[in-house]
Every structure is written in structure tokens, then in C-alpha cells.
C-alpha atoms as a PDB file:
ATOM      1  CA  UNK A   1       8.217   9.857 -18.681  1.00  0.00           C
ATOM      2  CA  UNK A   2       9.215   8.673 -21.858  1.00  0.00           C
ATOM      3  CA  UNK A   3       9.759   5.183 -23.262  1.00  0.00           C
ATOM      4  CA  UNK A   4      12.799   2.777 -23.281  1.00  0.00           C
ATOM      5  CA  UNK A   5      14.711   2.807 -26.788  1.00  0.00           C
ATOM      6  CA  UNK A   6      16.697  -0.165 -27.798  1.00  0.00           C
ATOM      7  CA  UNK A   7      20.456   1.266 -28.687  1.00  0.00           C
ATOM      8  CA  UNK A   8      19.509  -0.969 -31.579  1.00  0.00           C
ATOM      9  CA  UNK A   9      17.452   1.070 -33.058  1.00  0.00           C
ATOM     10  CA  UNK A  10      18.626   4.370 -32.226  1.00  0.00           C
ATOM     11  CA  UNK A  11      21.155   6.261 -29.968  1.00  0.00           C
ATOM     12  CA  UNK A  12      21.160   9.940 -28.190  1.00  0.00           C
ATOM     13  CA  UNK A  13      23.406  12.384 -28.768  1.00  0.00           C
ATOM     14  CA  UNK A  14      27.130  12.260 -27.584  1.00  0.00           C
ATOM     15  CA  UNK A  15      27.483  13.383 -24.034  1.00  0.00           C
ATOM     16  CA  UNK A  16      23.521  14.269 -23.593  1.00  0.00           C
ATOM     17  CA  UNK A  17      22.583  13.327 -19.965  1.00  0.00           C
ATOM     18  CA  UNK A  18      19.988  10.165 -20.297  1.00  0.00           C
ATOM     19  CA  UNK A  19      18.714   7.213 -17.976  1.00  0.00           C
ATOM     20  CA  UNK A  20      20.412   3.589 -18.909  1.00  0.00           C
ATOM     21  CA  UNK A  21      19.528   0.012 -18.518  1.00  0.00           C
ATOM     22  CA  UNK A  22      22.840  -2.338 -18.531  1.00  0.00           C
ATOM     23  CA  UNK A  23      22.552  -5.918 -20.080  1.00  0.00           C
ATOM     24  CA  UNK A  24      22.393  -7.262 -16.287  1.00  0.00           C
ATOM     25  CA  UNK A  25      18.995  -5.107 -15.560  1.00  0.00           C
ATOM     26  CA  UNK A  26      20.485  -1.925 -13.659  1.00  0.00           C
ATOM     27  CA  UNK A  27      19.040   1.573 -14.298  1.00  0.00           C
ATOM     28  CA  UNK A  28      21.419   4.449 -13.876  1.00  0.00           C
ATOM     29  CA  UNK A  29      22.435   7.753 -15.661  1.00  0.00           C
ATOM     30  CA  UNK A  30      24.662   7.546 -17.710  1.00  0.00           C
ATOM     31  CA  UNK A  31      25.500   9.234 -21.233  1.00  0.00           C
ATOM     32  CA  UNK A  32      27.302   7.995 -24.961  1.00  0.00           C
ATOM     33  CA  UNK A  33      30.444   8.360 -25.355  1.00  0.00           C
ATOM     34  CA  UNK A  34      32.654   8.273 -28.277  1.00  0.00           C
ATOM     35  CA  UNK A  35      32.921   4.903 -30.333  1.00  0.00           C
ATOM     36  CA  UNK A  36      29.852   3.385 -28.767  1.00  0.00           C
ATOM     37  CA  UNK A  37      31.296   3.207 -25.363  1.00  0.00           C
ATOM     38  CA  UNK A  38      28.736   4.597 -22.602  1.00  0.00           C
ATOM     39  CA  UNK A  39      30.169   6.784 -19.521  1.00  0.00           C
ATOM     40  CA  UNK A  40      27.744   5.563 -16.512  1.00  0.00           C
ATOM     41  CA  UNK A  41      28.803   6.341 -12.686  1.00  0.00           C
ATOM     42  CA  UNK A  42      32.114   7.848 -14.737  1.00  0.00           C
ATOM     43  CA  UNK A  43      32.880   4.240 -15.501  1.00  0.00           C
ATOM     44  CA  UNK A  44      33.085   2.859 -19.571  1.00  0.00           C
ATOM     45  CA  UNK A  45      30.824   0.161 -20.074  1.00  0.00           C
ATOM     46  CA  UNK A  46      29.675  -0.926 -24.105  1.00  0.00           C
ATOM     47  CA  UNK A  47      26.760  -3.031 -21.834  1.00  0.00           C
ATOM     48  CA  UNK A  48      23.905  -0.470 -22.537  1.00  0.00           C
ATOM     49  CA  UNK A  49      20.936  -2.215 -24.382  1.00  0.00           C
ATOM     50  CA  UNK A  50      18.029   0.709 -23.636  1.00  0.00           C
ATOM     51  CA  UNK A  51      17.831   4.446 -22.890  1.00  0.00           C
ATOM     52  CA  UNK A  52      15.720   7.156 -22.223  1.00  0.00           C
ATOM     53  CA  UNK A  53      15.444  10.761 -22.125  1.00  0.00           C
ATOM     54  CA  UNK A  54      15.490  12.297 -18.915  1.00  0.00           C
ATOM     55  CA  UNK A  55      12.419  14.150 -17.351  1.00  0.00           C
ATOM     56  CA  UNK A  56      12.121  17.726 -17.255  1.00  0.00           C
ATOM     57  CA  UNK A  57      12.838  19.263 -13.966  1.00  0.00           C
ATOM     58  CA  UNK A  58       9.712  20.399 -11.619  1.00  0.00           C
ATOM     59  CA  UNK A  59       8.563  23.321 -11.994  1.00  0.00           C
ATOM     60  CA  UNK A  60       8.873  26.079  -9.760  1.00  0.00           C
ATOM     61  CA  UNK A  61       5.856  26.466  -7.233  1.00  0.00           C
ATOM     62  CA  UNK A  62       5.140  30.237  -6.780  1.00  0.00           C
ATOM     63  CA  UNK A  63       3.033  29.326  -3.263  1.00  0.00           C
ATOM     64  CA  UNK A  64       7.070  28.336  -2.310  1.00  0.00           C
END
């Protein structure tokens, strides 16, 4: 998986699906919204302080 990124020092695109820490420790999905406001659990928060990319999916076993 990838590493944590301080929104400090940079920020994902607008509306791209990543993984959040808050300022009070919890991890969740969540995603940027306009005007540095974050959309997490389809609440607005401006309490992100990390992020990461999400993983890419599994891939498809053909042994099924």
C-alpha cells in the first residue's frame, strides 16, 4: 500500500476516492471536496491532516 501524505504538502484530486486520517486519529474513506473541505462518511469535515491512495482491487483468480 502506499504511504501517508500530509495535506500539507500535497492534496489528491477533487472527488478521487482515497483513505483519510482525521486530526483525532480515525482512518476512513473519504475524498476532497471543493474549497478544502473533505466529504468522509458523506459528512464535511476540513479535519483531514493525511491521505492515501487507495489499493488496487484483487485480481481475478482464474482457479475461481
Amino acid at each position: 500500500m502506499g504511504e501517508w501524505i500530509s495535506v500539507k504538502d500535497r492534496l489528491p484530486e477533487c472527488f478521487a476516492p482515497v483513505i483519510v486520517c482525521r486530526a483525532d486519529g480515525k482512518v476512513e474513506c473519504g475524498m476532497r471536496d471543493i474549497n478544502n473541505w473533505w466529504k468522509v462518511y458523506g459528512t464535511r469535515t476540513k479535519r483531514v491532516t493525511y491521505w492515501m491512495d487507495l489499493p488496487e482491487p484483487p485480481k481475478e483468480d482464474d482457479n475461481g
